[in-house]
PDB file of N, CA and C in Angstrom:
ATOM      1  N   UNK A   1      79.542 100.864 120.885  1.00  0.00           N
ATOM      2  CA  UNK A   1      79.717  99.814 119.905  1.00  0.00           C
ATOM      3  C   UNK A   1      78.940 100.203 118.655  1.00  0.00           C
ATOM      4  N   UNK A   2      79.358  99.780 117.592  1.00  0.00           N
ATOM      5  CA  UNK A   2      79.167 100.448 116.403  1.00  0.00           C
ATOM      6  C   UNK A   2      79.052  99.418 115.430  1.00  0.00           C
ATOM      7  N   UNK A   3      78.148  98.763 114.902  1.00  0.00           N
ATOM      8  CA  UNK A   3      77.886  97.625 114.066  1.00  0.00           C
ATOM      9  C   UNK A   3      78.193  98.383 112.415  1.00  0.00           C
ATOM     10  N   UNK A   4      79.243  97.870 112.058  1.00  0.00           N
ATOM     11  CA  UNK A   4      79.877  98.135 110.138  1.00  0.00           C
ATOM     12  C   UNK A   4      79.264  97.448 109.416  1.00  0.00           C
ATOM     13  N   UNK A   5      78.922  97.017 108.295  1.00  0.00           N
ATOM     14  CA  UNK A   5      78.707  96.174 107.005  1.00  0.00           C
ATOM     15  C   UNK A   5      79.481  96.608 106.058  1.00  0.00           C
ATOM     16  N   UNK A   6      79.693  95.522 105.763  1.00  0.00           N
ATOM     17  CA  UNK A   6      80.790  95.738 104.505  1.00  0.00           C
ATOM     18  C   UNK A   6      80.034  95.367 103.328  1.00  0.00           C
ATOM     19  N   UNK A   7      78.823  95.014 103.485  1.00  0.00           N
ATOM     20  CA  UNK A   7      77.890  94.554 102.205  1.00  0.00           C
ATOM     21  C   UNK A   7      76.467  94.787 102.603  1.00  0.00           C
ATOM     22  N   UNK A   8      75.634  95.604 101.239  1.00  0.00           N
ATOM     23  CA  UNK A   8      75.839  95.721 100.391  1.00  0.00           C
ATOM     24  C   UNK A   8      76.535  96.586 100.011  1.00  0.00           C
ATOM     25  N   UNK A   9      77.080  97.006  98.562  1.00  0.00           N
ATOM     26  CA  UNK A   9      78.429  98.283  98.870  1.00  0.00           C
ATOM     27  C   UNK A   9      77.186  99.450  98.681  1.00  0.00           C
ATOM     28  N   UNK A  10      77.446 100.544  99.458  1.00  0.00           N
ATOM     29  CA  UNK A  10      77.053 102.016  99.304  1.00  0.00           C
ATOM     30  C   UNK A  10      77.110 102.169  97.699  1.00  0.00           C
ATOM     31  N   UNK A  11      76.733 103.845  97.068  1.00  0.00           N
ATOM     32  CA  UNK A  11      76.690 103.876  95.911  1.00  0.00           C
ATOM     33  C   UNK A  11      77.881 104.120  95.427  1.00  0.00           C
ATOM     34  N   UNK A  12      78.861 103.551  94.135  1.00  0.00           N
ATOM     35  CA  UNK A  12      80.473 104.021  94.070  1.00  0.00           C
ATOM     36  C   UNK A  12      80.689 104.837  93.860  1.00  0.00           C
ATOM     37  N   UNK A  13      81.987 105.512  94.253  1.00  0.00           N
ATOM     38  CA  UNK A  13      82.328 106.882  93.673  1.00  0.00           C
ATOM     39  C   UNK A  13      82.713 106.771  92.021  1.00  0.00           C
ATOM     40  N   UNK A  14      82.514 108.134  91.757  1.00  0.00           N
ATOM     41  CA  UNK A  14      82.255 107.964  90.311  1.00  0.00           C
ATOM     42  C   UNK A  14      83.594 107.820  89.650  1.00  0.00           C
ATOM     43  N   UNK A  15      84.753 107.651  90.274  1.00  0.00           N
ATOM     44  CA  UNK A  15      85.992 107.219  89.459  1.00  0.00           C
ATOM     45  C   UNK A  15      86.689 107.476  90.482  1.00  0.00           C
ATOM     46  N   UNK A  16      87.906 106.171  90.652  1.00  0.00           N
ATOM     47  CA  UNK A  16      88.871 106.165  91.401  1.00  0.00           C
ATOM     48  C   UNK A  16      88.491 105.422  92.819  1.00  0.00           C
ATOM     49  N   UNK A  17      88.892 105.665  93.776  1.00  0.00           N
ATOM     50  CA  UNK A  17      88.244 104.636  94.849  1.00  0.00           C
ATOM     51  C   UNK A  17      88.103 105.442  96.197  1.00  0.00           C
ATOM     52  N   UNK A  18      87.210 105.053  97.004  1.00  0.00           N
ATOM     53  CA  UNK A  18      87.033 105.927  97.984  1.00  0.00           C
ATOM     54  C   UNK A  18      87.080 104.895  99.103  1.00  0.00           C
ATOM     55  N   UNK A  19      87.980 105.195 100.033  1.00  0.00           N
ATOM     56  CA  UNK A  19      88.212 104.696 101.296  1.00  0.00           C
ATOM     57  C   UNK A  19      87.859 105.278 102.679  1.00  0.00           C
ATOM     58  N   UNK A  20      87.078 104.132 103.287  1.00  0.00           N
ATOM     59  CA  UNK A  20      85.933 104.274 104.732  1.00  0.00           C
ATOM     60  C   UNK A  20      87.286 103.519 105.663  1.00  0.00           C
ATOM     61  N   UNK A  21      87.177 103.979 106.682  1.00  0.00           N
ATOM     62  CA  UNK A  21      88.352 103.651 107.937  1.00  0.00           C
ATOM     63  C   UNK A  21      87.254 102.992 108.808  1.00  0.00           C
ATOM     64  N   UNK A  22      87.428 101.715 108.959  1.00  0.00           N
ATOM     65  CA  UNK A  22      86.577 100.925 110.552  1.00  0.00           C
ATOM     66  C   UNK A  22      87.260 101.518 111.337  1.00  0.00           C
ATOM     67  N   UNK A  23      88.404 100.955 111.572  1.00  0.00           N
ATOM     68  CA  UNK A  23      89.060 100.859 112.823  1.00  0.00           C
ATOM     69  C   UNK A  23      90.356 101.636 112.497  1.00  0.00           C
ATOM     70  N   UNK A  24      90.520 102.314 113.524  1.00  0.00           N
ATOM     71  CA  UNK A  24      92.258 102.700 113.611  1.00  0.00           C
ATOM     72  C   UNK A  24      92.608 102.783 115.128  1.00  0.00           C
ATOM     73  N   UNK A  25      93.539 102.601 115.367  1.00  0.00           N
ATOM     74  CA  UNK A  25      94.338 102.387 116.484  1.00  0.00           C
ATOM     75  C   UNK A  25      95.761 103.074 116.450  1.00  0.00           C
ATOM     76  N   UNK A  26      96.792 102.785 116.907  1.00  0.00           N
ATOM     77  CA  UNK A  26      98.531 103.047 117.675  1.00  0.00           C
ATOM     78  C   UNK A  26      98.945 101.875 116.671  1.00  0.00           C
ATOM     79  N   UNK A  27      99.217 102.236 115.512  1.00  0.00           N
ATOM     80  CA  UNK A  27      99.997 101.086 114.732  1.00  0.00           C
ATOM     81  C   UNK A  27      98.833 100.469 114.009  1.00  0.00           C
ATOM     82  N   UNK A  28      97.469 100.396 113.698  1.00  0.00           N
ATOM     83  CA  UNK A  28      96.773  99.653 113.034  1.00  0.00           C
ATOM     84  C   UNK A  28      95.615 100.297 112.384  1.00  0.00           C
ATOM     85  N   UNK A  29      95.447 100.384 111.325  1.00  0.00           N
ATOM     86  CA  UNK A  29      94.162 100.757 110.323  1.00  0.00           C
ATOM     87  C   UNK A  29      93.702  99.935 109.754  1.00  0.00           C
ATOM     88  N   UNK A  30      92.079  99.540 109.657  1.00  0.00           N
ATOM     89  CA  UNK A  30      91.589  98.914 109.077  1.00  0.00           C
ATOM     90  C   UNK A  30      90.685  99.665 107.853  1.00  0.00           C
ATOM     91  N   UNK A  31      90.725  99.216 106.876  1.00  0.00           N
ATOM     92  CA  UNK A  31      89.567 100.334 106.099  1.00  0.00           C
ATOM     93  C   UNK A  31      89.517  99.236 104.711  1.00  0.00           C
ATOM     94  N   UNK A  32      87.863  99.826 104.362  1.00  0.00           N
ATOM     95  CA  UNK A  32      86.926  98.983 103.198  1.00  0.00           C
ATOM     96  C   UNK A  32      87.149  99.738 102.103  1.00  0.00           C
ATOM     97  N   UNK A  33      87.350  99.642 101.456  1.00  0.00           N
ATOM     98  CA  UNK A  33      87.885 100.413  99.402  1.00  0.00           C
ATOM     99  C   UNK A  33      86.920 100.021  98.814  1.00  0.00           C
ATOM    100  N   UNK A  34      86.165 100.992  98.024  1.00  0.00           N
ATOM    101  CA  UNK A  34      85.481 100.905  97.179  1.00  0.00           C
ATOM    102  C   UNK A  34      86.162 100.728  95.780  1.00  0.00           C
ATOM    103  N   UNK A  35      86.062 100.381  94.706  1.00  0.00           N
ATOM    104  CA  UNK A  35      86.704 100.554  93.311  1.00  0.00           C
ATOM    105  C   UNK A  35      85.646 100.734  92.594  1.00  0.00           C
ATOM    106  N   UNK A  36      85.347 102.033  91.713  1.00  0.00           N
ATOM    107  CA  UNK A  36      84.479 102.328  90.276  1.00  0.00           C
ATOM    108  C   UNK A  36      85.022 101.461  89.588  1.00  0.00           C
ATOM    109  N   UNK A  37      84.376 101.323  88.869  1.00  0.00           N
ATOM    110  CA  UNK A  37      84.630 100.166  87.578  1.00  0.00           C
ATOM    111  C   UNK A  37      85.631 100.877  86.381  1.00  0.00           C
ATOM    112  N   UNK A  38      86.724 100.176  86.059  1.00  0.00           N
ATOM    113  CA  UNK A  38      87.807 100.679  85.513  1.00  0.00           C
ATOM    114  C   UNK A  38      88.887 101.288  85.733  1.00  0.00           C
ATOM    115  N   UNK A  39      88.773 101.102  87.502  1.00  0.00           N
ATOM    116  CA  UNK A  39      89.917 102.370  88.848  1.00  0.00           C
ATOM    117  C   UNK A  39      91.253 101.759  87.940  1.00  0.00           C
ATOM    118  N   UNK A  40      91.869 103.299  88.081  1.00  0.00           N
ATOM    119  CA  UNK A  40      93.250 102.948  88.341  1.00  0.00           C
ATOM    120  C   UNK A  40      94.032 103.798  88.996  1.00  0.00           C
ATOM    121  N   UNK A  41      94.731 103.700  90.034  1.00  0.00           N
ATOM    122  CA  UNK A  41      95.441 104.361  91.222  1.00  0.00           C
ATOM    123  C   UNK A  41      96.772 104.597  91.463  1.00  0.00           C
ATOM    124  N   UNK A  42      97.525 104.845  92.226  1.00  0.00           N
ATOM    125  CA  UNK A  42      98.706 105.074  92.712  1.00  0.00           C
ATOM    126  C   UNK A  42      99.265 105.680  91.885  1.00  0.00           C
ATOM    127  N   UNK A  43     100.693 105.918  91.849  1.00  0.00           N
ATOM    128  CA  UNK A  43     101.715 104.853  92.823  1.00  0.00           C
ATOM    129  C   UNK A  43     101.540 105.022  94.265  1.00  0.00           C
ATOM    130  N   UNK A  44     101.788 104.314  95.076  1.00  0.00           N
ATOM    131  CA  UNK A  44     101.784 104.444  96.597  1.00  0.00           C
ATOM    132  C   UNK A  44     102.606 103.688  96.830  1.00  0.00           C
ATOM    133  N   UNK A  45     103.542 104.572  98.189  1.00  0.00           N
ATOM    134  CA  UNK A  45     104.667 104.292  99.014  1.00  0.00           C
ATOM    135  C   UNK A  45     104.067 104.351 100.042  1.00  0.00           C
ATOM    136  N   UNK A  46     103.533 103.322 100.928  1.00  0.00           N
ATOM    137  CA  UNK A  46     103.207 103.625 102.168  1.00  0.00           C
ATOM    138  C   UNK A  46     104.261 102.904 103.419  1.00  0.00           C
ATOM    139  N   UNK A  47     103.994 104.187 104.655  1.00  0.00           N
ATOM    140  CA  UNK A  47     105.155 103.884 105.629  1.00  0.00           C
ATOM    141  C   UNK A  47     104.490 102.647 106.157  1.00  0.00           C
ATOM    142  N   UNK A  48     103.021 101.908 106.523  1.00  0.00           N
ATOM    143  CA  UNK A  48     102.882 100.644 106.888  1.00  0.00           C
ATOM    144  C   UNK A  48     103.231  99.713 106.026  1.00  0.00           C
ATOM    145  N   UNK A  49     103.066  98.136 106.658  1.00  0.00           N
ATOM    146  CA  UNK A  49     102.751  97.047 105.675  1.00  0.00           C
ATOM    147  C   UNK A  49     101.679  96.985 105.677  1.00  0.00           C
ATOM    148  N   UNK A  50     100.960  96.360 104.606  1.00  0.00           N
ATOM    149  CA  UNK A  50      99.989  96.479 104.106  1.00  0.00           C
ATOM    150  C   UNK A  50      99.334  95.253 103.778  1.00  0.00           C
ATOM    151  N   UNK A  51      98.350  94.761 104.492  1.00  0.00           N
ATOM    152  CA  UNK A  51      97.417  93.061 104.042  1.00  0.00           C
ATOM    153  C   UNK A  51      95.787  93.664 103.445  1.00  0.00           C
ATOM    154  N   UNK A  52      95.830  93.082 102.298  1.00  0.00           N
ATOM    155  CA  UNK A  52      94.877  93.366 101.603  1.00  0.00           C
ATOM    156  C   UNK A  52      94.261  92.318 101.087  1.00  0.00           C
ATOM    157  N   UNK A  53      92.810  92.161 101.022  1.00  0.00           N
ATOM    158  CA  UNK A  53      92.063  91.004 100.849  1.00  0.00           C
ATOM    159  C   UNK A  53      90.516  91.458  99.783  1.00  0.00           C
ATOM    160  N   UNK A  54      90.889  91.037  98.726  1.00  0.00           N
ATOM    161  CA  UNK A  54      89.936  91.320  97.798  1.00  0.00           C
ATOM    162  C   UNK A  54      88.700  90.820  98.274  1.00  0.00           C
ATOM    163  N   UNK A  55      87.233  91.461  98.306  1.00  0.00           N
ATOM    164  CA  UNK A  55      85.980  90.717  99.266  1.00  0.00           C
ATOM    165  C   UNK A  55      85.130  90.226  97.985  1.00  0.00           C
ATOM    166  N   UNK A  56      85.387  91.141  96.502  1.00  0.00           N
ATOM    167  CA  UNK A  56      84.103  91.356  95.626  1.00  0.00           C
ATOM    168  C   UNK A  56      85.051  91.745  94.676  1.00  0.00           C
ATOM    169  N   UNK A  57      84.721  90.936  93.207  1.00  0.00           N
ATOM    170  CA  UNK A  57      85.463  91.533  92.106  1.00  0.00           C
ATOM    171  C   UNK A  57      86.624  90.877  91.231  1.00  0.00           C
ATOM    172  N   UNK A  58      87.437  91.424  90.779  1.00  0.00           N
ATOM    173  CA  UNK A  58      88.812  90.734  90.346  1.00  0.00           C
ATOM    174  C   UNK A  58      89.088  92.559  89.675  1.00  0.00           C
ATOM    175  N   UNK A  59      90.636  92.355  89.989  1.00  0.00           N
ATOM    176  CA  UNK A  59      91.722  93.239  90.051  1.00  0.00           C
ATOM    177  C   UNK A  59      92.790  93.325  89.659  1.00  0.00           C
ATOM    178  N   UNK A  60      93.159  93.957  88.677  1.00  0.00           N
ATOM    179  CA  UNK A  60      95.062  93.815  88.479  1.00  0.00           C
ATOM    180  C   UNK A  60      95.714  94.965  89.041  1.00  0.00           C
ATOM    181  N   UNK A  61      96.834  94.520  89.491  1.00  0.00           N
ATOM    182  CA  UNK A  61      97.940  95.622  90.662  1.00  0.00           C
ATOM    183  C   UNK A  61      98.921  95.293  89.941  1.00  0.00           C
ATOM    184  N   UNK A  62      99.863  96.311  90.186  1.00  0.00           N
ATOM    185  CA  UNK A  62     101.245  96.447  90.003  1.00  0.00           C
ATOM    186  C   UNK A  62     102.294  96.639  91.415  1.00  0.00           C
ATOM    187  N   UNK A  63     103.177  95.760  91.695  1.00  0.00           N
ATOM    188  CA  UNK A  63     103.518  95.733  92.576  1.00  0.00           C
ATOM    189  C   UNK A  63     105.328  95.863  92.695  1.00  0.00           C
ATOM    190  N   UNK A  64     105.697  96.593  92.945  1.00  0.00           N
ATOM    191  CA  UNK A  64     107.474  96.260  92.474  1.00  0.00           C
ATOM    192  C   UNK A  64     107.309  96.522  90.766  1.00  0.00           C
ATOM    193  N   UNK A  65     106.744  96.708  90.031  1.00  0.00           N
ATOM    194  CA  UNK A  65     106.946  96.353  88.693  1.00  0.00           C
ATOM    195  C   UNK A  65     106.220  95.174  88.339  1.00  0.00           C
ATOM    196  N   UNK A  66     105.670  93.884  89.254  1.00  0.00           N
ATOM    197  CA  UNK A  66     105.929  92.886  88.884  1.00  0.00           C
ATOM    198  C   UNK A  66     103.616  92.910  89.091  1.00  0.00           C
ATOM    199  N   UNK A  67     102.967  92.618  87.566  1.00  0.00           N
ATOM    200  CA  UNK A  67     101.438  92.374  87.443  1.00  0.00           C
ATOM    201  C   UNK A  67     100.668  91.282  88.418  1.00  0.00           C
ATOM    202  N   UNK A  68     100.237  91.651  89.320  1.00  0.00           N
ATOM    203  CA  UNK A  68      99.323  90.489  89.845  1.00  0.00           C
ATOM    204  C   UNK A  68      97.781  90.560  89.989  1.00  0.00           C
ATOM    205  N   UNK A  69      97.533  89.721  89.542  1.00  0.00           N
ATOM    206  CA  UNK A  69      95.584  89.424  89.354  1.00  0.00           C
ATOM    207  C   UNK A  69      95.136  89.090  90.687  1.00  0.00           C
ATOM    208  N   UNK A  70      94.068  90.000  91.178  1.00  0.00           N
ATOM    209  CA  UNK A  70      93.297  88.850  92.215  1.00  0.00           C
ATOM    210  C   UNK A  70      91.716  88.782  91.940  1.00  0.00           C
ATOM    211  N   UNK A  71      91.616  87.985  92.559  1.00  0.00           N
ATOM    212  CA  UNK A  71      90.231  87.609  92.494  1.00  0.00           C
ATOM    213  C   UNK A  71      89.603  87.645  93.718  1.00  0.00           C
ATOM    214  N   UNK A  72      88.106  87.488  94.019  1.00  0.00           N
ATOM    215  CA  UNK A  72      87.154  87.651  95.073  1.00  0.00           C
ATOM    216  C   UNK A  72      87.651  86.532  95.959  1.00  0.00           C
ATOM    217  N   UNK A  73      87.954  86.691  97.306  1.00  0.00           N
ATOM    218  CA  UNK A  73      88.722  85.861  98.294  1.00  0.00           C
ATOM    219  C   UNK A  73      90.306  86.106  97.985  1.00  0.00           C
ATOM    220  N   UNK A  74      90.905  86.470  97.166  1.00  0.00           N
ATOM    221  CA  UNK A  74      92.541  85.919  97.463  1.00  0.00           C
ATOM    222  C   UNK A  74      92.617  87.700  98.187  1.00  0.00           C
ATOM    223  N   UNK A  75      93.807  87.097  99.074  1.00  0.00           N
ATOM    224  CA  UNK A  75      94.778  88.674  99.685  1.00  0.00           C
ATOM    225  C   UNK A  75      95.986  88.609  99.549  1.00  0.00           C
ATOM    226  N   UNK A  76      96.951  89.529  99.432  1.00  0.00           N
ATOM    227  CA  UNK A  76      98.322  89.503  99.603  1.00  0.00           C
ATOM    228  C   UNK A  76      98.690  90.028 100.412  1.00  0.00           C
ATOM    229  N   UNK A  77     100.250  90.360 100.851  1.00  0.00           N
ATOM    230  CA  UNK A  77     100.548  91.048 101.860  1.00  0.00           C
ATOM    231  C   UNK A  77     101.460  91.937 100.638  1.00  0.00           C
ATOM    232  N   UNK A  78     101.360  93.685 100.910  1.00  0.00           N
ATOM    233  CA  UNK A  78     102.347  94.543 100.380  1.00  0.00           C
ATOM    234  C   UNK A  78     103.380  95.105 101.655  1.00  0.00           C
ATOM    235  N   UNK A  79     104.558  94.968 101.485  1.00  0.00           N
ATOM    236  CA  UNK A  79     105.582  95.379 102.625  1.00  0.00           C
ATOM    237  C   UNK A  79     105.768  96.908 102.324  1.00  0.00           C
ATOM    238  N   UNK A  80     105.793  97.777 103.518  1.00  0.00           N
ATOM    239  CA  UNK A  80     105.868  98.733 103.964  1.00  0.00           C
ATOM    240  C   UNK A  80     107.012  99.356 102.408  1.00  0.00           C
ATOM    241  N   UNK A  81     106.799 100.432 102.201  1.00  0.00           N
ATOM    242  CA  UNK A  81     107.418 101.342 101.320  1.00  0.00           C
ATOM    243  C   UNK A  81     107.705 100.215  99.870  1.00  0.00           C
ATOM    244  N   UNK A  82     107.186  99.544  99.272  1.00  0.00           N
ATOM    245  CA  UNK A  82     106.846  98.604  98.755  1.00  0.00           C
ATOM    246  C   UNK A  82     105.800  99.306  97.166  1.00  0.00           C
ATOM    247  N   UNK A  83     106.614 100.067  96.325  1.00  0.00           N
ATOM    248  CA  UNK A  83     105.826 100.876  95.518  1.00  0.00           C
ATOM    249  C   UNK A  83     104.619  99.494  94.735  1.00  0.00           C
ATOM    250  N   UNK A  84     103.321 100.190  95.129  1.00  0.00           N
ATOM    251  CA  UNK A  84     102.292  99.648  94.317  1.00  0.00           C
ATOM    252  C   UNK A  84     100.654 100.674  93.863  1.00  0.00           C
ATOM    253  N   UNK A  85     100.178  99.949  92.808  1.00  0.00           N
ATOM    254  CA  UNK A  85      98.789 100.650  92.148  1.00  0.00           C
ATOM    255  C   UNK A  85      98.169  99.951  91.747  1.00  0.00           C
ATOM    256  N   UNK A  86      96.695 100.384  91.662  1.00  0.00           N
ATOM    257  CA  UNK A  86      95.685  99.404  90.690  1.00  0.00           C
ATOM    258  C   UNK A  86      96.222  99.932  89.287  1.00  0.00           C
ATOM    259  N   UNK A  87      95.754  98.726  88.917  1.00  0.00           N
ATOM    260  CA  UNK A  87      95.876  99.055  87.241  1.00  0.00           C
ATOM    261  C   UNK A  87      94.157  98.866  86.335  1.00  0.00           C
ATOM    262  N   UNK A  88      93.440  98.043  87.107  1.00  0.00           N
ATOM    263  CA  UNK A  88      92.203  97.818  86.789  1.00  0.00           C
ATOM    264  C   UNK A  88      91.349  97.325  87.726  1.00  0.00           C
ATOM    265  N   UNK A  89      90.104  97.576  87.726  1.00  0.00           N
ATOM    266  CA  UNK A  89      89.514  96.805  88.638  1.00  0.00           C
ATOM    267  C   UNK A  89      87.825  96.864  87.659  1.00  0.00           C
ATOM    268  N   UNK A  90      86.911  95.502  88.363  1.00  0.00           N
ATOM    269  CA  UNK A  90      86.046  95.099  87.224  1.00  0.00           C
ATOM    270  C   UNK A  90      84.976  95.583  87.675  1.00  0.00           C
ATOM    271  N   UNK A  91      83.832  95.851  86.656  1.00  0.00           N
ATOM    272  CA  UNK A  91      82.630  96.716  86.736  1.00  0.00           C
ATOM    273  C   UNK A  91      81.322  95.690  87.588  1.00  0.00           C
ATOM    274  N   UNK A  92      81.235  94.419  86.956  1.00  0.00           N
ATOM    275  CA  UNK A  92      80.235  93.677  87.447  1.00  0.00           C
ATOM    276  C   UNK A  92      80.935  91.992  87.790  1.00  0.00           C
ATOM    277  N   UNK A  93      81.135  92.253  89.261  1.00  0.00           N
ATOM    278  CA  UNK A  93      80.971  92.684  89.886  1.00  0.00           C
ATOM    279  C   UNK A  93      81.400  94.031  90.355  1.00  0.00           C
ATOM    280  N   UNK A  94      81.469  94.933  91.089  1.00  0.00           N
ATOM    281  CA  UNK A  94      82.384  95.830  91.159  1.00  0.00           C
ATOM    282  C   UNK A  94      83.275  95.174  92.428  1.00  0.00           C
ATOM    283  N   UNK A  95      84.325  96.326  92.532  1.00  0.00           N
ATOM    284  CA  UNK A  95      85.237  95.215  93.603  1.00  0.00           C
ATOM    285  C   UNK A  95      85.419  96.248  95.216  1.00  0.00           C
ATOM    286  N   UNK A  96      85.128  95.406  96.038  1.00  0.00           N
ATOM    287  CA  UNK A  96      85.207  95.783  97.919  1.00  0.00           C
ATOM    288  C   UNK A  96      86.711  95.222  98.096  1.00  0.00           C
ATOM    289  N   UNK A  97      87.301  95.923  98.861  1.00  0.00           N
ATOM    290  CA  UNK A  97      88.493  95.473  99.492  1.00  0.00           C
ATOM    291  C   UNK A  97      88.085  95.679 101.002  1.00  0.00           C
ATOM    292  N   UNK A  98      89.050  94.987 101.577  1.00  0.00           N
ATOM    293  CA  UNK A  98      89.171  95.198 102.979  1.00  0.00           C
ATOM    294  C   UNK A  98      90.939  95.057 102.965  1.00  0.00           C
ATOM    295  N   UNK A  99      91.164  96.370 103.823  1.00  0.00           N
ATOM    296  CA  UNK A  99      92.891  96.329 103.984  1.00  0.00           C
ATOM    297  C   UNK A  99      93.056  96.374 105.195  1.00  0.00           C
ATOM    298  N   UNK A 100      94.449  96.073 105.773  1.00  0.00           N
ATOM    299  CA  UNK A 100      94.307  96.213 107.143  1.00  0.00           C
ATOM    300  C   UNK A 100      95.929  96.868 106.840  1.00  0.00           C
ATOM    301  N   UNK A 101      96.300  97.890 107.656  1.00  0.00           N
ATOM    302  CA  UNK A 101      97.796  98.224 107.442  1.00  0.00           C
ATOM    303  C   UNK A 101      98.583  98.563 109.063  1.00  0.00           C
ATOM    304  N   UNK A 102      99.160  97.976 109.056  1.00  0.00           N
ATOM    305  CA  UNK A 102     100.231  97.761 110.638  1.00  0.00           C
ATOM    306  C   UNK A 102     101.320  98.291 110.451  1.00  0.00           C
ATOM    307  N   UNK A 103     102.003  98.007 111.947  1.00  0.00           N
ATOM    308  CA  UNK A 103     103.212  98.460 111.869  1.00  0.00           C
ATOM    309  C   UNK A 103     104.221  97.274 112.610  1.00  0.00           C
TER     310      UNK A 103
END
């Protein structure tokens, strides 16, 4: 058994985002995202779906084409092959994700 924290965040990577895996399993990954202040990422096609839950921060994504903001507590769900990217993410706070991606 292996006790995680997801807070306080480690030191950030210096641009772009660096992703720690808790858990993986037969169909399930869990993993914590770091975001440097000002990330911007993708595109990504991924073969899971994808539930993502902002922990720390506020964020704009691009999803389908279509801009969505989140903030510290909201999550969405992205569906499997479902093109999406950060477009920003904020310095102070900086922003923790927690994703979980299934099948």
């Amino acid at each position: 058994m292996e006790i995680r924290r997801l807070f306080p965040e480690p030191d950030l990577p210096c641009g772009g985002e660096r992703f720690e895996t808790l858990l993986e399993t037969q169909g399930l990954r869990i993993e914590r995202i770091l975001s440097a202040p000002g990330s911007a990422s993708g595109p990504y096609d991924q073969d899971m779906d994808e539930w993502v839950l902002l922990l720390q921060g506020e964020a704009l994504l691009e999803i389908e084409g279509e801009r969505v903001n989140l903030k510290a507590g909201e999550a969405l769900s992205i569906p499997a092959h479902a093109r999406h990217r950060v477009l920003d993410t904020s310095a102070d706070p900086s922003c923790i994700w927690l994703a979980v991606h299934f099948r």
